[in-house]
C-alpha atoms as a PDB file:
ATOM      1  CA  UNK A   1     -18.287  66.206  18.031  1.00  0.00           C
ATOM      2  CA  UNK A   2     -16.085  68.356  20.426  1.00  0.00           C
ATOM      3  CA  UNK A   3     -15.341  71.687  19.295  1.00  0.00           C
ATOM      4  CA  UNK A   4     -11.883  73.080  19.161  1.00  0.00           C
ATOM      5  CA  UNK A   5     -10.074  76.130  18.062  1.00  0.00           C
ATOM      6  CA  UNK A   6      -8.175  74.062  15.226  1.00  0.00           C
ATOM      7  CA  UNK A   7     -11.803  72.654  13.946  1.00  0.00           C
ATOM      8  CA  UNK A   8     -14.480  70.262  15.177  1.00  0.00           C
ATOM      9  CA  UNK A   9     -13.265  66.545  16.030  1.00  0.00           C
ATOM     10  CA  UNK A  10     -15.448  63.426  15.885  1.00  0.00           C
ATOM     11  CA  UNK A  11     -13.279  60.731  17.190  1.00  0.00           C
ATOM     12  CA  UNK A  12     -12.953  57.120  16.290  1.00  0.00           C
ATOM     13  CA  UNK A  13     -13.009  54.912  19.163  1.00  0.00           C
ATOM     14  CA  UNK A  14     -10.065  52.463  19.982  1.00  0.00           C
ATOM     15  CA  UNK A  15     -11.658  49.093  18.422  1.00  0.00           C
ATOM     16  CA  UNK A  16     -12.131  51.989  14.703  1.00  0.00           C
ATOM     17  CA  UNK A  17      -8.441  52.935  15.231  1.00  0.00           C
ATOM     18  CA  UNK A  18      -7.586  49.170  15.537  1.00  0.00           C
ATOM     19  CA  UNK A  19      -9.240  48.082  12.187  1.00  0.00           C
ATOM     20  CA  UNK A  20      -7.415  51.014  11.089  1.00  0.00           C
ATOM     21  CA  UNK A  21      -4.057  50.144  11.827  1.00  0.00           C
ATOM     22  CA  UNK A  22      -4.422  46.251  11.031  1.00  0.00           C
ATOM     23  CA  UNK A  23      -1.284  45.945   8.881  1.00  0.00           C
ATOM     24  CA  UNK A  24       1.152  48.212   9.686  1.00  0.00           C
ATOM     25  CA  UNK A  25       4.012  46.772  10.876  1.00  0.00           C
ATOM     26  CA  UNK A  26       5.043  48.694  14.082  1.00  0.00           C
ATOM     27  CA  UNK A  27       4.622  49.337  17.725  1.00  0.00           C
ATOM     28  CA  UNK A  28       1.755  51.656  18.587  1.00  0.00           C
ATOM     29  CA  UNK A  29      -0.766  51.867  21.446  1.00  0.00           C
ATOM     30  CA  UNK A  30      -3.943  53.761  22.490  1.00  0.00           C
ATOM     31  CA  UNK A  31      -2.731  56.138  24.752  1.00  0.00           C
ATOM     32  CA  UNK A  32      -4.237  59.299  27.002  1.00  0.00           C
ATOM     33  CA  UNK A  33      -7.429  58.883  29.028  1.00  0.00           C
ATOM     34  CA  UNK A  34      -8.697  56.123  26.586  1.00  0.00           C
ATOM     35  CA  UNK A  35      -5.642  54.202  28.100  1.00  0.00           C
ATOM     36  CA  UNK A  36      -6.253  54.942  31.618  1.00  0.00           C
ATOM     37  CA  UNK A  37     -10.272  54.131  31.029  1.00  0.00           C
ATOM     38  CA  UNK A  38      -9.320  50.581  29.709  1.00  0.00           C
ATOM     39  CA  UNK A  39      -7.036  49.979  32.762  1.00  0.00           C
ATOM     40  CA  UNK A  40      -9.800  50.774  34.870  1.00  0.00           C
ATOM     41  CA  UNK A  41     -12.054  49.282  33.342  1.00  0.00           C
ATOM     42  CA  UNK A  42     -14.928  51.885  33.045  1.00  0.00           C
ATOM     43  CA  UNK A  43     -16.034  54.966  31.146  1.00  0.00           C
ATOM     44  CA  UNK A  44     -16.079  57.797  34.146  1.00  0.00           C
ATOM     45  CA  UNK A  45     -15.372  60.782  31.473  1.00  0.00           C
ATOM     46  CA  UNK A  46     -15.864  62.570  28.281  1.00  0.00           C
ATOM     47  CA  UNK A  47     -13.135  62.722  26.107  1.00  0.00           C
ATOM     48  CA  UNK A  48     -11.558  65.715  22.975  1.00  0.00           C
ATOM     49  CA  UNK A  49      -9.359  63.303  21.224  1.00  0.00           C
ATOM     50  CA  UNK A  50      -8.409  60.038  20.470  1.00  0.00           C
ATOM     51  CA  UNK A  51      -4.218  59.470  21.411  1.00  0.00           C
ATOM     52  CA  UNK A  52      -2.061  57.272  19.571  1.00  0.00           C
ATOM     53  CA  UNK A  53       1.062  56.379  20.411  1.00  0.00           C
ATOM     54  CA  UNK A  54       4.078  55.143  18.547  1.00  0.00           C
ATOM     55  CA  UNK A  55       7.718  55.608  18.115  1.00  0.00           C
ATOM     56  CA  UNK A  56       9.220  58.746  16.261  1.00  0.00           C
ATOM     57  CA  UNK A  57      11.060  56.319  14.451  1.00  0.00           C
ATOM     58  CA  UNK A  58       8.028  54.825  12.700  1.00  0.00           C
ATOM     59  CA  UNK A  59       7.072  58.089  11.774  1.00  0.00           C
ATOM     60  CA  UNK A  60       7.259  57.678   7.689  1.00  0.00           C
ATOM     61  CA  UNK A  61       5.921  53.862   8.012  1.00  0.00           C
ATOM     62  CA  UNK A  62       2.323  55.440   9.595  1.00  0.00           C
ATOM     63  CA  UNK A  63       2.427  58.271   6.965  1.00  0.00           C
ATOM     64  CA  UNK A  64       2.822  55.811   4.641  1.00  0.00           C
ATOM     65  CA  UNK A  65       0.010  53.203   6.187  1.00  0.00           C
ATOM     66  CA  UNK A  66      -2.444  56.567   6.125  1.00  0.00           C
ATOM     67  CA  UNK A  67      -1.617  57.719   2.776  1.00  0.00           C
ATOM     68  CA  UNK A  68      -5.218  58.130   2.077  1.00  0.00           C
ATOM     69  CA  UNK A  69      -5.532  60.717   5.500  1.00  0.00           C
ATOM     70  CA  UNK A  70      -5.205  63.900   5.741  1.00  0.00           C
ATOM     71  CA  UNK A  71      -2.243  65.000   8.124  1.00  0.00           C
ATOM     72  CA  UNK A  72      -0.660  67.803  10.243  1.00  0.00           C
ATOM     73  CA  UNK A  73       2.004  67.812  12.668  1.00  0.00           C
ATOM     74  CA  UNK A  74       1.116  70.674  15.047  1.00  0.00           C
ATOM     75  CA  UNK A  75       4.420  72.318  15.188  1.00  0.00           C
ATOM     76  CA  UNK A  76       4.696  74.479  19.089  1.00  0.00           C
ATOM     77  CA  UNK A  77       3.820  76.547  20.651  1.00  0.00           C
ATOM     78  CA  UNK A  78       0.937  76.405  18.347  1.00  0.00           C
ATOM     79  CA  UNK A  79       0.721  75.844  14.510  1.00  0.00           C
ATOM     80  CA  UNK A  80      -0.727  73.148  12.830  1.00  0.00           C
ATOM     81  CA  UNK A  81       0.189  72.741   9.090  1.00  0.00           C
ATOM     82  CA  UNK A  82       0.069  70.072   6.587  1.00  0.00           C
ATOM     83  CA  UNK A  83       2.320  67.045   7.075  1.00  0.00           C
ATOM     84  CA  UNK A  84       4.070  66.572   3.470  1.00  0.00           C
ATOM     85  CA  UNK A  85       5.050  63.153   2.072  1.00  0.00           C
ATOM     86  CA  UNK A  86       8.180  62.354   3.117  1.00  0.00           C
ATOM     87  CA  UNK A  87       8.746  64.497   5.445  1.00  0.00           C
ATOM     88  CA  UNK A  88      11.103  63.569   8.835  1.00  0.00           C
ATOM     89  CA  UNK A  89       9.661  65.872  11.700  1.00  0.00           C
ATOM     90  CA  UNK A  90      11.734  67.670  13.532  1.00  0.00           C
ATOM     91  CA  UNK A  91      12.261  66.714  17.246  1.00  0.00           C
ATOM     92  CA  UNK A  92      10.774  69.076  18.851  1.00  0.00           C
ATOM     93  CA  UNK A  93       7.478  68.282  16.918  1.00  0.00           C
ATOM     94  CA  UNK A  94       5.258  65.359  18.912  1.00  0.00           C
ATOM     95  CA  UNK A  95       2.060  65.654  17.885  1.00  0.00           C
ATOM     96  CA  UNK A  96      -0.162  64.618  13.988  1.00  0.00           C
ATOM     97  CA  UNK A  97      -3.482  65.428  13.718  1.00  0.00           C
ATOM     98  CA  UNK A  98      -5.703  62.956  11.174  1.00  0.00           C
ATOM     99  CA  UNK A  99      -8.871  63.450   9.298  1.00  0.00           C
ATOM    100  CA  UNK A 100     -10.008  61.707   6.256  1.00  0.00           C
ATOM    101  CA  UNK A 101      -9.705  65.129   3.762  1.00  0.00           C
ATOM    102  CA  UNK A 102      -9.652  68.482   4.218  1.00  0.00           C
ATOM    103  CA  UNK A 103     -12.534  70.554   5.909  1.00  0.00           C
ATOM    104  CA  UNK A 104     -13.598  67.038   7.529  1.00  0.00           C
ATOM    105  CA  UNK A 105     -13.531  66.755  11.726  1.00  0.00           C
ATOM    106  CA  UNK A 106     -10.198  65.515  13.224  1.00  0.00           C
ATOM    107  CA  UNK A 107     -10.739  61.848  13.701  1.00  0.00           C
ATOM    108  CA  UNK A 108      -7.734  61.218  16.296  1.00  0.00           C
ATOM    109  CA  UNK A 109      -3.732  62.049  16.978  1.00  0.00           C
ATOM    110  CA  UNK A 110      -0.668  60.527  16.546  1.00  0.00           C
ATOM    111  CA  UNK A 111       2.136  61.157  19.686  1.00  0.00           C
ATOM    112  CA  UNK A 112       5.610  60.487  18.701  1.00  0.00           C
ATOM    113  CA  UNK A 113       7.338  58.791  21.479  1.00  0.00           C
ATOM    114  CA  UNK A 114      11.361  58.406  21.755  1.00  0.00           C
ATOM    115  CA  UNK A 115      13.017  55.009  22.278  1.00  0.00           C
ATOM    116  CA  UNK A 116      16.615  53.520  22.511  1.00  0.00           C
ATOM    117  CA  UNK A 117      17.942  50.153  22.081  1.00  0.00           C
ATOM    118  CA  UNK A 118      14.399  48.824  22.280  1.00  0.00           C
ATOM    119  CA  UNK A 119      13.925  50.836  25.300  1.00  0.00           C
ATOM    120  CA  UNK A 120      10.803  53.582  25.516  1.00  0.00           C
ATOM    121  CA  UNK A 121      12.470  56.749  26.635  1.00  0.00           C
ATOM    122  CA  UNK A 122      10.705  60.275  28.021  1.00  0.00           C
ATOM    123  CA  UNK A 123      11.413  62.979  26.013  1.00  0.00           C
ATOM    124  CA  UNK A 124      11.303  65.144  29.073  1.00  0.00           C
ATOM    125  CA  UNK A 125      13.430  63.478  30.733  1.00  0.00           C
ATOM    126  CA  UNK A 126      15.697  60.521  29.318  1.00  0.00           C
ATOM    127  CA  UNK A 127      17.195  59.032  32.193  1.00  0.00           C
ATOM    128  CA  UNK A 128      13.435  57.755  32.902  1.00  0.00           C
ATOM    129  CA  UNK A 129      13.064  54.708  30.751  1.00  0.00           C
ATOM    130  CA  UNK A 130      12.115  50.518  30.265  1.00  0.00           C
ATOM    131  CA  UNK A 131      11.821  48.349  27.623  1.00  0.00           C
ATOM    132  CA  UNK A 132       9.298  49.249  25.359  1.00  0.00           C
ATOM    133  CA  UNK A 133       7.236  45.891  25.723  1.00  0.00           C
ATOM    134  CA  UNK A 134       6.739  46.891  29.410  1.00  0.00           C
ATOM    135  CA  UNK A 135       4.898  50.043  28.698  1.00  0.00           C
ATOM    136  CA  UNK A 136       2.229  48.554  26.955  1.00  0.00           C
ATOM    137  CA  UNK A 137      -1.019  45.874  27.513  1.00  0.00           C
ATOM    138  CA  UNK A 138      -3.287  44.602  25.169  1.00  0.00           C
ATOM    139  CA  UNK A 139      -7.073  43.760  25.998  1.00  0.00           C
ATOM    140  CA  UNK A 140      -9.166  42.562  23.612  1.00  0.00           C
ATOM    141  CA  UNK A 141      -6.181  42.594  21.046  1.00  0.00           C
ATOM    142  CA  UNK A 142      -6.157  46.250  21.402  1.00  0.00           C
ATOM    143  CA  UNK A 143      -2.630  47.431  22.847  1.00  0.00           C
ATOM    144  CA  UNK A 144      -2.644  50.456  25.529  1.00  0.00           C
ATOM    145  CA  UNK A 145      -0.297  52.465  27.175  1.00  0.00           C
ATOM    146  CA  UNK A 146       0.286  51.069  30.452  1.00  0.00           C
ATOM    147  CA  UNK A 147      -1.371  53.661  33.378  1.00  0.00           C
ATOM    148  CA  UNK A 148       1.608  54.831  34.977  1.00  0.00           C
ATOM    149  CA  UNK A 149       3.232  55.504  32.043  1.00  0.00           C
ATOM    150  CA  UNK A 150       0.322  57.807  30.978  1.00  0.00           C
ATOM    151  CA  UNK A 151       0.022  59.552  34.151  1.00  0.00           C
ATOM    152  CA  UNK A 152       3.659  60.464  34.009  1.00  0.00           C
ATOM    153  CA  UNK A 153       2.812  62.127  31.129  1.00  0.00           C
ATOM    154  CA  UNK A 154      -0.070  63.833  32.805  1.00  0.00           C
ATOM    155  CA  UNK A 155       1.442  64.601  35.958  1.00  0.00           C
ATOM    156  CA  UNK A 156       3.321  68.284  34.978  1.00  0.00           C
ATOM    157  CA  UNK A 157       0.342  70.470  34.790  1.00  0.00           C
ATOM    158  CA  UNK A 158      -2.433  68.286  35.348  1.00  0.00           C
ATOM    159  CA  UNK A 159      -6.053  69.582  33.844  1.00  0.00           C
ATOM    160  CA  UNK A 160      -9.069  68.614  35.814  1.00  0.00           C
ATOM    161  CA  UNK A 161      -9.438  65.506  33.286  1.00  0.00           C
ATOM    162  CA  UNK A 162      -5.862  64.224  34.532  1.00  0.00           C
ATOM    163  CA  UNK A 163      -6.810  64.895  37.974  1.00  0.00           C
ATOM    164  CA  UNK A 164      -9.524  62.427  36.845  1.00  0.00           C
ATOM    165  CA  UNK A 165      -7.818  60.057  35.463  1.00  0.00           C
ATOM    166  CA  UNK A 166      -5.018  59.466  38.129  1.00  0.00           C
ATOM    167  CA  UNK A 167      -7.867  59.583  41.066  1.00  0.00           C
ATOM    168  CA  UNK A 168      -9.735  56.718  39.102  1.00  0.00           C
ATOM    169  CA  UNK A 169      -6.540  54.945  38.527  1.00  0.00           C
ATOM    170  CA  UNK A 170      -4.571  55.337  41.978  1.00  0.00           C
ATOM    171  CA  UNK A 171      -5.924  52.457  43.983  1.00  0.00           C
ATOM    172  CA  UNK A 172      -5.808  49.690  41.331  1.00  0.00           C
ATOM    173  CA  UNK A 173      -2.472  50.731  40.401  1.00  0.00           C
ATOM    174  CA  UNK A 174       0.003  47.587  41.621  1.00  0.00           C
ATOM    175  CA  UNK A 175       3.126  48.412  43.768  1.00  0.00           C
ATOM    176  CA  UNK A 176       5.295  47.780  40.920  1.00  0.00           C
ATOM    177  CA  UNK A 177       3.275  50.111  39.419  1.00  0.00           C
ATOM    178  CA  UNK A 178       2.809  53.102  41.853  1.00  0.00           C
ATOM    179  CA  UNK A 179       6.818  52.473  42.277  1.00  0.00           C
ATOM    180  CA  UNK A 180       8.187  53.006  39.104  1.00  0.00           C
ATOM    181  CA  UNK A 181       5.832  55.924  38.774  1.00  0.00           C
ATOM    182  CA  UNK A 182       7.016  57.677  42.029  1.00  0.00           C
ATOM    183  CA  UNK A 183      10.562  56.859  40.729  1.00  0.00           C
ATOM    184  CA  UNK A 184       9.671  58.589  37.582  1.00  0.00           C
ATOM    185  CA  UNK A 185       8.097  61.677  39.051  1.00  0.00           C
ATOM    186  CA  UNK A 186      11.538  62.289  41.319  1.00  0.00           C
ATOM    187  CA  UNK A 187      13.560  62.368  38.334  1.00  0.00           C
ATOM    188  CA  UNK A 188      10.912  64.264  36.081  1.00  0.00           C
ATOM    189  CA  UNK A 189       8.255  65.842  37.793  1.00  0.00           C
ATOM    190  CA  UNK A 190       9.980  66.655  41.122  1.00  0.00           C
ATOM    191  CA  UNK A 191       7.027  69.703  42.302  1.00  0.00           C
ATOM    192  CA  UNK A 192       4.149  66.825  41.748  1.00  0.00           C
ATOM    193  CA  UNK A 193       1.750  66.625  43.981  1.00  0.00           C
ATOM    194  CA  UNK A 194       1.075  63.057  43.065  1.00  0.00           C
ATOM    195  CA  UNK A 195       4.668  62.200  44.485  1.00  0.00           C
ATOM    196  CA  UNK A 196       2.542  62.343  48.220  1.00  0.00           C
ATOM    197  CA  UNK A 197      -0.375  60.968  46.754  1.00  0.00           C
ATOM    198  CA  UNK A 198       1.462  57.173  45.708  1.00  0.00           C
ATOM    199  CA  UNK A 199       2.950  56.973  49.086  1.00  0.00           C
ATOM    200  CA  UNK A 200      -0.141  57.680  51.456  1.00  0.00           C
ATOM    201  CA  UNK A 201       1.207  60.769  52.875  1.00  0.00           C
ATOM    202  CA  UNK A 202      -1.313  63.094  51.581  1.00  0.00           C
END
């Protein structure tokens, strides 16, 4: 378990999450350094959560699918209430927090991604975007957020664990890859200091 100011977590693993989700009938993906771990292709940290990803639109359907769970949308800069039934978050709210019943450990999140015409788009900044099969790969019938889609999410105010992650990930990224992320960080994250980093200046 992995203690945290909103209560202790004790987080199911990707394959738990999986058996989980069998039947419901929408995009999602493992996401955050889970997703950059399985592109790698080796455990080289610790992790708080577990990050799911799927489309705000889907929102209701995975209520729905987890209407045995326990969940609160963490509403910023910092409150994290109960989730009711039937309730349509409002945009600026990205984040659910599931456990199986109250006073129980957090067992992993939920991240609400945008999307258009079947197009993933960055809520930070929507002119970055691709089609929303493109951002993600399966292995072991598992589906993951592809790595330099995560890092762009990581690459505002990275924390020593996405300085991790994006060191471990760097040189096996393709050049499609490191591309489209550099091309993201210009439009998004101009100050990064991974911009250097994907073309070998620094």
């Amino acid at each position: 378990m992995v203690d945290d100011p909103w209560g202790l977590w004790d987080l199911l693993r990707p394959d738990e999450v999986a058996i989980l989700l069998t039947g419901f009938d929408a995009p999602w993906w493992v996401a955050g350094g889970y997703a950059i771990e399985a592109f790698v292709g080796r455990a080289f940290r610790d992790h708080g959560d577990t990050d799911i990803g799927l489309l705000r639109g889907d929102q209701l359907t995975i209520q729905a699918h987890l209407n045995a769970w326990d969940l609160h949308a963490a509403d910023p800069p910092g409150t994290l209430r109960p989730w009711p039934r039937g309730e349509t978050l409002a945009p600026g709210v990205h984040d659910i927090w599931a456990r199986a019943g109250p006073g129980q450990p957090w067992r992993f999140q939920l991240m609400l991604n945008g999307s258009d015409a079947g197009d993933w788009v960055f809520r930070r900044e929507p002119r970055v975007r691709r089609p929303l099969d493109s951002c993600v790969w399966r292995q072991e019938g598992i589906p993951y957020f592809a790595p330099e889609v995560q890092l762009l999410f990581k690459a505002k105010a990275p924390r020593p664990k996405d300085e991790a992650d994006f060191e471990a990930a760097l040189p096996l990224l393709a050049a499609t890859q490191r591309t489209w992320l550099l091309h993201a960080l210009n439009l998004a994250e101009p100050a990064s200091p991974w911009r250097s980093r994907l073309t070998g200046t620094a």
